[in-house]
Structures are given as C-alpha cells and as structure tokens.
N, C-alpha and C. Protein backbone atom coordinates (compact mmCIF):
# COMPACT_ATOMS: atom_id res chain seq x y z
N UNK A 1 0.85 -1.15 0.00
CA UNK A 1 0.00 0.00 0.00
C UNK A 1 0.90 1.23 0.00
N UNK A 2 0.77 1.69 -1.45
CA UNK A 2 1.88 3.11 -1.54
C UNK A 2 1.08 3.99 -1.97
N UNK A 3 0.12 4.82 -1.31
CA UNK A 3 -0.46 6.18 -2.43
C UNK A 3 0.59 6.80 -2.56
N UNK A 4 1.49 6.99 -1.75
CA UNK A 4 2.44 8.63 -2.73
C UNK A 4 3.66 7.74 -3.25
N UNK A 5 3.31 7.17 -3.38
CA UNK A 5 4.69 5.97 -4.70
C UNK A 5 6.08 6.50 -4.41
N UNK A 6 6.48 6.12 -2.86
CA UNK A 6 7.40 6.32 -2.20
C UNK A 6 8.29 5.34 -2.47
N UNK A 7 8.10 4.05 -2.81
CA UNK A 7 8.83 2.54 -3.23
C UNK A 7 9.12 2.64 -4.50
N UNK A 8 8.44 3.57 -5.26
CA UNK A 8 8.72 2.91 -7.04
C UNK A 8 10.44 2.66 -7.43
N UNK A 9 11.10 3.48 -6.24
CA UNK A 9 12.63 4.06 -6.87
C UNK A 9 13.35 2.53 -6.13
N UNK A 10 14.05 1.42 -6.41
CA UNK A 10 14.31 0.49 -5.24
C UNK A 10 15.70 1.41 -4.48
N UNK A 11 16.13 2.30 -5.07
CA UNK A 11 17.38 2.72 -3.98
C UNK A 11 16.72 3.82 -2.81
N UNK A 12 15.77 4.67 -3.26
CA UNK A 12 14.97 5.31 -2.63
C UNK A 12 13.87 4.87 -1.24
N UNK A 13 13.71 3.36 -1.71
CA UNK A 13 12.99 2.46 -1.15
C UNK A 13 13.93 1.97 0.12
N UNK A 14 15.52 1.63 -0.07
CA UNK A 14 15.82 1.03 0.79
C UNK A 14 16.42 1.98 1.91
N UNK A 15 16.98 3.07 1.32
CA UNK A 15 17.01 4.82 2.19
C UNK A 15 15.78 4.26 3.58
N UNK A 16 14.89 4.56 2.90
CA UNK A 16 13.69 4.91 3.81
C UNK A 16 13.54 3.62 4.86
N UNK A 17 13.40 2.73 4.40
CA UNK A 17 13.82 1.67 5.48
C UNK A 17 14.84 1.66 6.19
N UNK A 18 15.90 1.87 5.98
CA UNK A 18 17.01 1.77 6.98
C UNK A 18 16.96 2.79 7.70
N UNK A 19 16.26 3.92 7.28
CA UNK A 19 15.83 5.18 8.32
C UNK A 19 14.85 4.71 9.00
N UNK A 20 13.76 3.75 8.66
CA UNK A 20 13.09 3.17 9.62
C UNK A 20 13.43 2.72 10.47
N UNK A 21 14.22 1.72 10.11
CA UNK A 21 14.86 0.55 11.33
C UNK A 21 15.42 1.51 12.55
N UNK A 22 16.46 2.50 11.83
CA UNK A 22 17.43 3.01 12.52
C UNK A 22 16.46 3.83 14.20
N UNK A 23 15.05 4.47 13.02
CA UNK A 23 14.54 5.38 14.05
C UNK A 23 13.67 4.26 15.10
N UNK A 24 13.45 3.46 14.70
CA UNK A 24 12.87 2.23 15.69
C UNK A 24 13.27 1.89 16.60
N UNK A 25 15.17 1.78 16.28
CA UNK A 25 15.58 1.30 17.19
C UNK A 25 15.98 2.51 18.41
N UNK A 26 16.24 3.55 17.98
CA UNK A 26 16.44 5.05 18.73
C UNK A 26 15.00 4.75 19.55
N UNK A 27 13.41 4.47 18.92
CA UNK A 27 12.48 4.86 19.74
C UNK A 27 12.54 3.94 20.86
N UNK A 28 13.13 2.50 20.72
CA UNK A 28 12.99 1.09 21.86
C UNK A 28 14.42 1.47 23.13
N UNK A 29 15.42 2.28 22.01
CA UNK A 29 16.34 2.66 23.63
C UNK A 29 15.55 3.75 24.60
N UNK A 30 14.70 4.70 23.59
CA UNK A 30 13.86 5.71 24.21
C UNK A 30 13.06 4.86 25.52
N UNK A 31 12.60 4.53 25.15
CA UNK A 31 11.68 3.19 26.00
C UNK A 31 12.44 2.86 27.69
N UNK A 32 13.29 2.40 26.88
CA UNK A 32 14.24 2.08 28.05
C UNK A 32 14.90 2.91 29.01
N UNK A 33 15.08 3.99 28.32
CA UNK A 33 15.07 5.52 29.24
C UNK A 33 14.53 5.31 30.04
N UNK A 34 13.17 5.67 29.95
CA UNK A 34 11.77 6.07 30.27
C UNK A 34 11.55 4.69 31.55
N UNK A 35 12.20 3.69 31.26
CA UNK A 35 11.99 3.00 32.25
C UNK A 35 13.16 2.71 33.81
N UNK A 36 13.74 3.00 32.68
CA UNK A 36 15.69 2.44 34.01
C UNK A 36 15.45 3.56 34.93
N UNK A 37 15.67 4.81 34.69
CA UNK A 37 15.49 5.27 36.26
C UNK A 37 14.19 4.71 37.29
N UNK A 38 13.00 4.67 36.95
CA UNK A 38 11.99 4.58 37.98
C UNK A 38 12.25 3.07 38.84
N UNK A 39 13.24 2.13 37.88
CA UNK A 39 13.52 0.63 37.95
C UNK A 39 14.78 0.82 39.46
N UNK A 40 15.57 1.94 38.63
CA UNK A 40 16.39 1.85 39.83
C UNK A 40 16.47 2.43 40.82
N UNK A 41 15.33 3.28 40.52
CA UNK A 41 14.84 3.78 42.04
C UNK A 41 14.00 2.98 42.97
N UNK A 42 12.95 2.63 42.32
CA UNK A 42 12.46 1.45 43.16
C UNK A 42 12.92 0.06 43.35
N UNK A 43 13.94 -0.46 42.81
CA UNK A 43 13.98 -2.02 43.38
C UNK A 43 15.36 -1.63 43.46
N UNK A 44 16.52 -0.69 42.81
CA UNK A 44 18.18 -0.54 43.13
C UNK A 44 18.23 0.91 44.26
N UNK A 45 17.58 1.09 45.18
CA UNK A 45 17.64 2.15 45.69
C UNK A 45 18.85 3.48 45.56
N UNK A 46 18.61 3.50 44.23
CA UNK A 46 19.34 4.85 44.22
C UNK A 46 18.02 6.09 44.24
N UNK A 47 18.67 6.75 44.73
CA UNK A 47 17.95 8.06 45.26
C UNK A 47 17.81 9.25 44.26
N UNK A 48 16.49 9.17 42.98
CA UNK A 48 16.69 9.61 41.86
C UNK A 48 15.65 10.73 42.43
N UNK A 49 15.45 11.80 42.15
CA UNK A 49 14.46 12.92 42.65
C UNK A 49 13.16 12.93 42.36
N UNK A 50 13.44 12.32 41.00
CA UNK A 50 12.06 12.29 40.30
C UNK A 50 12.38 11.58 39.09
N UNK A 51 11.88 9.68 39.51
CA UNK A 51 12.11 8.88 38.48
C UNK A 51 10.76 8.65 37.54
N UNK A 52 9.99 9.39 37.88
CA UNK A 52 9.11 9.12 36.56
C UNK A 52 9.52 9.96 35.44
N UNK A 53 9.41 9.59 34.33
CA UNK A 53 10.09 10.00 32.60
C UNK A 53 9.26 11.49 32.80
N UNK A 54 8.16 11.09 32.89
CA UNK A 54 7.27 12.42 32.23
C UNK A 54 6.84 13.54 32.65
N UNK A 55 7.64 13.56 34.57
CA UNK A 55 7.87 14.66 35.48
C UNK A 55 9.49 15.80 35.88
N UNK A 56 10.34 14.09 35.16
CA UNK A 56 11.94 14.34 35.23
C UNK A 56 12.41 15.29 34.72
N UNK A 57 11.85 15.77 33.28
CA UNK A 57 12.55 16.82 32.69
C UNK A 57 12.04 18.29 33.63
N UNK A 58 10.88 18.20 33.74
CA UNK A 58 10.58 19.48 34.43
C UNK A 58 11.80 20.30 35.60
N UNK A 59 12.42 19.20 36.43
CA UNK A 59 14.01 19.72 37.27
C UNK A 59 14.85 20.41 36.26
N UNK A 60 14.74 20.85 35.67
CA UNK A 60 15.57 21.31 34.68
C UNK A 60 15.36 22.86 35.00
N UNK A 61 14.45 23.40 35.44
CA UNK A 61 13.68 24.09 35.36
C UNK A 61 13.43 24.45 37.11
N UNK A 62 14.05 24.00 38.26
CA UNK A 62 13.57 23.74 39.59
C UNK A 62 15.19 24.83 40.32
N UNK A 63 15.16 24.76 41.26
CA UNK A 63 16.04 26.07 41.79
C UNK A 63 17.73 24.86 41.25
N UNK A 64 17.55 23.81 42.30
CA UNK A 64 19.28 22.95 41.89
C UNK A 64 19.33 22.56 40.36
N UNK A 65 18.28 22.50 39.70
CA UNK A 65 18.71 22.10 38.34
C UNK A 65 18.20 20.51 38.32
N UNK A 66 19.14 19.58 37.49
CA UNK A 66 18.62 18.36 36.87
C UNK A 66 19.83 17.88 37.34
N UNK A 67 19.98 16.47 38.43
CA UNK A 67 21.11 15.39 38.47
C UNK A 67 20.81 14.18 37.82
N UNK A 68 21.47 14.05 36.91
CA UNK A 68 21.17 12.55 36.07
C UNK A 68 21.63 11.37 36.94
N UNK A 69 20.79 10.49 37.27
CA UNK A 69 20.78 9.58 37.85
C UNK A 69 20.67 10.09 39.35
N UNK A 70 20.43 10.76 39.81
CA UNK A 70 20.35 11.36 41.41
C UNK A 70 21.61 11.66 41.90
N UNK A 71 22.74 12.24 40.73
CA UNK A 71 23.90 11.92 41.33
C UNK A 71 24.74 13.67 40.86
N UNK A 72 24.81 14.48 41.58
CA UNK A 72 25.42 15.92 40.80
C UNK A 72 27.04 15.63 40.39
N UNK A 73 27.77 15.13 40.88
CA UNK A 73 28.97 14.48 40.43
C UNK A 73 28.67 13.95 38.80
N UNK A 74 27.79 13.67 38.42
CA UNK A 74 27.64 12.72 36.86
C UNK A 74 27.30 14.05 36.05
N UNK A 75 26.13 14.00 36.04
CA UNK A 75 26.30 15.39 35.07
C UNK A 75 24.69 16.41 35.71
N UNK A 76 25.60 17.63 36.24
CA UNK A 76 24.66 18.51 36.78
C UNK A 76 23.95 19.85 36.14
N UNK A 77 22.75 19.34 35.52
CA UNK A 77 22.66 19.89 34.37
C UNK A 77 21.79 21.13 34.96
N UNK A 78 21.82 22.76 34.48
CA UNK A 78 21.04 24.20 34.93
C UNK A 78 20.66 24.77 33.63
N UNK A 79 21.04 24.31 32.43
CA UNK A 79 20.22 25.25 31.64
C UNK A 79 19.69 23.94 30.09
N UNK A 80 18.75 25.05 30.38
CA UNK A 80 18.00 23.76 29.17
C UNK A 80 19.05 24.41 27.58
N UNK A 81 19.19 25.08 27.59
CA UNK A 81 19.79 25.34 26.07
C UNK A 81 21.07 24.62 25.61
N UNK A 82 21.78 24.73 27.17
CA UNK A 82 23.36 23.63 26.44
C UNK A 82 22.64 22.62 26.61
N UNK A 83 21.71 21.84 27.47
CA UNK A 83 20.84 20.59 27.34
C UNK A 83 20.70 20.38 25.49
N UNK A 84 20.51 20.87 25.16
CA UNK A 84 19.52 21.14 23.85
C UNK A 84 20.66 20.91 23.17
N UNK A 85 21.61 22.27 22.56
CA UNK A 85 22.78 22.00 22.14
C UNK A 85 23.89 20.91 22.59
N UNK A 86 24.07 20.36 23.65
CA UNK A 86 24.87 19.32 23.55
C UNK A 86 24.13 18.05 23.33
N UNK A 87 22.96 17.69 23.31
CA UNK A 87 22.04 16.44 22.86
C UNK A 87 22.15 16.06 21.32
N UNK A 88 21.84 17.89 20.54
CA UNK A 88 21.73 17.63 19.20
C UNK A 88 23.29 17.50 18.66
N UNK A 89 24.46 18.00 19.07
CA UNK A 89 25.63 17.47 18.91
C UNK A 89 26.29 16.27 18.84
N UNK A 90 25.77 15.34 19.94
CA UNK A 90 26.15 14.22 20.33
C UNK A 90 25.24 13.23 19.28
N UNK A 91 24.04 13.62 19.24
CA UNK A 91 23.37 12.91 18.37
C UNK A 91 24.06 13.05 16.75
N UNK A 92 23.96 14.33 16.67
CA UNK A 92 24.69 14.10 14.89
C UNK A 92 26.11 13.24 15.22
N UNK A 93 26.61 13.85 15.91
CA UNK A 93 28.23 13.08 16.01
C UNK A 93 27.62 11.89 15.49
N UNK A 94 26.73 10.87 16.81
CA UNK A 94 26.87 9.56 16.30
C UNK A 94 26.25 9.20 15.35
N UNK A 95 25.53 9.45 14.99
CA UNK A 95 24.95 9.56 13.80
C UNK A 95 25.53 9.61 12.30
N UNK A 96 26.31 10.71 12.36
CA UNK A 96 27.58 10.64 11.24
C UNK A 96 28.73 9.83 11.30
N UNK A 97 28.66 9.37 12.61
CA UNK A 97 29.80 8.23 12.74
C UNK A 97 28.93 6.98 12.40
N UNK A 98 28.20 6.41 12.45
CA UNK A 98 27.32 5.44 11.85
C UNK A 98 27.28 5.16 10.18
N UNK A 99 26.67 6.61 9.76
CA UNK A 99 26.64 6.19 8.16
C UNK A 99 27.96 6.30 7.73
N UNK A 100 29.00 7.09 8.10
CA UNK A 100 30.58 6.45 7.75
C UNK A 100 31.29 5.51 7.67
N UNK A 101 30.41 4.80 8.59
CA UNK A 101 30.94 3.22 8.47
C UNK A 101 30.94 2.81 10.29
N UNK A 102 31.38 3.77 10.87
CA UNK A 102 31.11 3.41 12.38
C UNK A 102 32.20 2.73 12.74
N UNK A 103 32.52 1.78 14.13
CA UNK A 103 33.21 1.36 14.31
C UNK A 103 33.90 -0.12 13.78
N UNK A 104 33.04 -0.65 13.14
CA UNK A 104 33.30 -2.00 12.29
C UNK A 104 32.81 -1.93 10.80
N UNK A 105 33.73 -0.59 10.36
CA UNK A 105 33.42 0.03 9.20
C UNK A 105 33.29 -1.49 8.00
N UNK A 106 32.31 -2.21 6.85
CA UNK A 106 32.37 -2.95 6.53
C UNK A 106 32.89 -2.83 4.58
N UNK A 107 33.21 -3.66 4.31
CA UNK A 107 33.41 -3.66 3.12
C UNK A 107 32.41 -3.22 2.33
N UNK A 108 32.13 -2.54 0.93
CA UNK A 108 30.83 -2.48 0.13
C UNK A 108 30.65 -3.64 -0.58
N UNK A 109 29.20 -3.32 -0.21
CA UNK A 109 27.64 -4.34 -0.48
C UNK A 109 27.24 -4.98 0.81
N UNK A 110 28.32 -4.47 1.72
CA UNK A 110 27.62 -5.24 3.19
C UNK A 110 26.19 -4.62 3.21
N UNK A 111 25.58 -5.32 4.28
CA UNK A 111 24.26 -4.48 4.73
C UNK A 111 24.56 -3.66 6.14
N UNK A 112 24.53 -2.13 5.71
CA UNK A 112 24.40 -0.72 7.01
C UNK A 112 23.42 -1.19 7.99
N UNK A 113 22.56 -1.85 7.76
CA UNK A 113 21.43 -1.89 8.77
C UNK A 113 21.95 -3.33 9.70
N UNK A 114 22.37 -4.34 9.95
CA UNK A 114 22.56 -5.34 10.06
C UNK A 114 24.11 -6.11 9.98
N UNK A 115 24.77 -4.91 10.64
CA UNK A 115 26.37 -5.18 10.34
C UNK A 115 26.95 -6.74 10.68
N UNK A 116 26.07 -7.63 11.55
CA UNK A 116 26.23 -8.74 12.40
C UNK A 116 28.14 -8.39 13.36
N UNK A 117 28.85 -9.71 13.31
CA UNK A 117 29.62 -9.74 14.05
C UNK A 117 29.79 -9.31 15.56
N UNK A 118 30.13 -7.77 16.23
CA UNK A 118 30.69 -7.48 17.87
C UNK A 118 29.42 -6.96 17.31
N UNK A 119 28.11 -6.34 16.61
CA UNK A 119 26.16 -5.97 16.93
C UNK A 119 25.96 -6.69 17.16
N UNK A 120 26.21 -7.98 16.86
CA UNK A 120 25.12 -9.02 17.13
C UNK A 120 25.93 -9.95 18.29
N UNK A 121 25.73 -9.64 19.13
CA UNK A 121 26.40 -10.51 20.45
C UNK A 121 25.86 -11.70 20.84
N UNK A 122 24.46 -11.64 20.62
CA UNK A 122 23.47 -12.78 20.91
C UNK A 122 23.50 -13.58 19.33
N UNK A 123 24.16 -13.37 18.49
CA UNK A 123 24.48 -14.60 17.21
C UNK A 123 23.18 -14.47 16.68
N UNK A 124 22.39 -13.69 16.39
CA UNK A 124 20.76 -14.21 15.82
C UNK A 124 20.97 -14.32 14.59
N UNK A 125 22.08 -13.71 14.12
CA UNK A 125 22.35 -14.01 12.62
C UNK A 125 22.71 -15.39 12.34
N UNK A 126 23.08 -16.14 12.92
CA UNK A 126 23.93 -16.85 12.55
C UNK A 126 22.65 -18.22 11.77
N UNK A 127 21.35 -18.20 12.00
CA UNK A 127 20.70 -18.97 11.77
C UNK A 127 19.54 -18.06 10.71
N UNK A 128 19.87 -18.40 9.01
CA UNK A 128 19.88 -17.60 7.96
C UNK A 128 17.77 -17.49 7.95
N UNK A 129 17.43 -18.57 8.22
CA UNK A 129 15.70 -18.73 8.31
C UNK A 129 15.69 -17.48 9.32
N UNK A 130 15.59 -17.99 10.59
CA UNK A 130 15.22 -17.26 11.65
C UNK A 130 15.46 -15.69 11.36
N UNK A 131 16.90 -15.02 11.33
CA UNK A 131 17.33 -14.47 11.04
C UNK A 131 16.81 -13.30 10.41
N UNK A 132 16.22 -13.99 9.13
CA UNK A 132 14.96 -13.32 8.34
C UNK A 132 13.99 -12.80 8.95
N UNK A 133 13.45 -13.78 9.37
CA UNK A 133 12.34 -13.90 9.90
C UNK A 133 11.87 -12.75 10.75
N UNK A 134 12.99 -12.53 11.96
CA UNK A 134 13.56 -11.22 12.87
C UNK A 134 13.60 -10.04 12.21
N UNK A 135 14.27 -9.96 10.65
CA UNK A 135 14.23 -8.62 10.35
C UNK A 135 12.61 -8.29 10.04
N UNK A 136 11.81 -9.21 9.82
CA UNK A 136 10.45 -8.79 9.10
C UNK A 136 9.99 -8.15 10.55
N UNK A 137 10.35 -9.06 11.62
CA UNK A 137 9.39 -8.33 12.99
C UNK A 137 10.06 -7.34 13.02
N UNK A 138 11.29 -6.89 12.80
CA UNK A 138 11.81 -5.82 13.59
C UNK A 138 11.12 -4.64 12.59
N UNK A 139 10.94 -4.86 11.15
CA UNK A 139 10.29 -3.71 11.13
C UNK A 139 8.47 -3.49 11.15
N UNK A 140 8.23 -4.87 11.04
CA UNK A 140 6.79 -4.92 11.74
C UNK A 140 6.55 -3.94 12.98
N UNK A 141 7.12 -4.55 13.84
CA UNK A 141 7.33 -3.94 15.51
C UNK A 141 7.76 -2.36 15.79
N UNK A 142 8.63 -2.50 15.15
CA UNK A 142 9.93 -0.95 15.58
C UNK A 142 8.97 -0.44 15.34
C-alpha cells in the first residue's frame, strides 16, 4: 500500500527503510530511558528525585537544576539550552559516525542496517531462516 509511490525508486525504497529501522531502534532505547530510572529507584535504591520519565525533565527548570541519575557528580545539568545544544551534537556526532561506516566500518555491499559480528552478540544471525524472519518483525514492531 503506496499512495504517494514512495517505493517505485528500489534505492529510494531502501534509504527509507534503513531510516526506519534506525529510528525504531532510537524509539525502543527511548523506552528504556523512560523506564531504568523509575527501575532503579524502586527495586536498586538509588535516590533519583524524580524517576518518573514524564515529570523528570521538568528539574531542569527547579532552583538545583537536573542530576542525572540522582547523582550531581555525573552530570549537573542548569540550563535547558546547552541541554539542547549538547544532545543535538552528540546525536549528529553519532549519527555521522554510523553512516561512515562506524566502528566495524564494513566492506561495500555489506548491509548498514545489520552489520552482524561485535552488533550481534546474541548470534541471531547466525541462523539464515530465523534471522529473516527477525528482520520482518523488527520492522513490523519498531
């Protein structure tokens, strides 16, 4: 199902998927954000101020500012703008270090999305059915 005939091009086609995958997988670490502090405040008693996701950012904004992880030694953050500017920095950085090839830069015709080897720690590649099978959920899912 393509009304705006976004697929007709196949190099255009595979762009957009691997921007899929990529942003899928950015949204499932998001996830995990959103969950590890409240996790380790309640069952690892660290002493986070405010481990719910969707109250946390507001300290940013509070007289001491924002301690990541409940800890001002890690990073003691007072203004939302270098917040802002050093997020979108760090993000392009890695980001441009990715489509360059990244750290297990691969030969061409490898696949960018699916580098296997030190990504794939858990071997899911290694079984060519299954394997498949995984990429269809992952972009089912993501």
């Amino acid at each position: 199902w393509d009304t705006q005939g976004l697929s007709v091009d196949p190099t255009t086609f595979a762009a957009f998927r691997e921007t899929e995958v990529i942003h899928a997988r950015f949204a499932m670490l998001g996830a995990l954000g959103c969950l590890f502090p409240e996790v380790l405040s309640k069952f690892g008693g660290v002493p986070i101020a405010e481990p719910v996701w969707f109250k946390a950012g507001a300290q940013i904004f509070s007289e001491g500012g924002l301690d990541y992880l409940g800890n001002p030694n890690l990073i003691h953050a007072q203004s939302i703008t270098a917040i802002l500017t050093f997020q979108v920095i760090l993000m392009g950085a890695s980001e441009a270090y990715r489509v360059n090839g990244g750290p297990l830069a691969k030969p061409e015709g490898s696949d960018p999305i699916y580098p296997g080897g030190a990504l794939d720690p858990l071997g899911l590649s290694k079984n060519e059915a299954n394997f498949a099978d995984l990429k269809v959920k992952e972009i089912k899912n993501g």
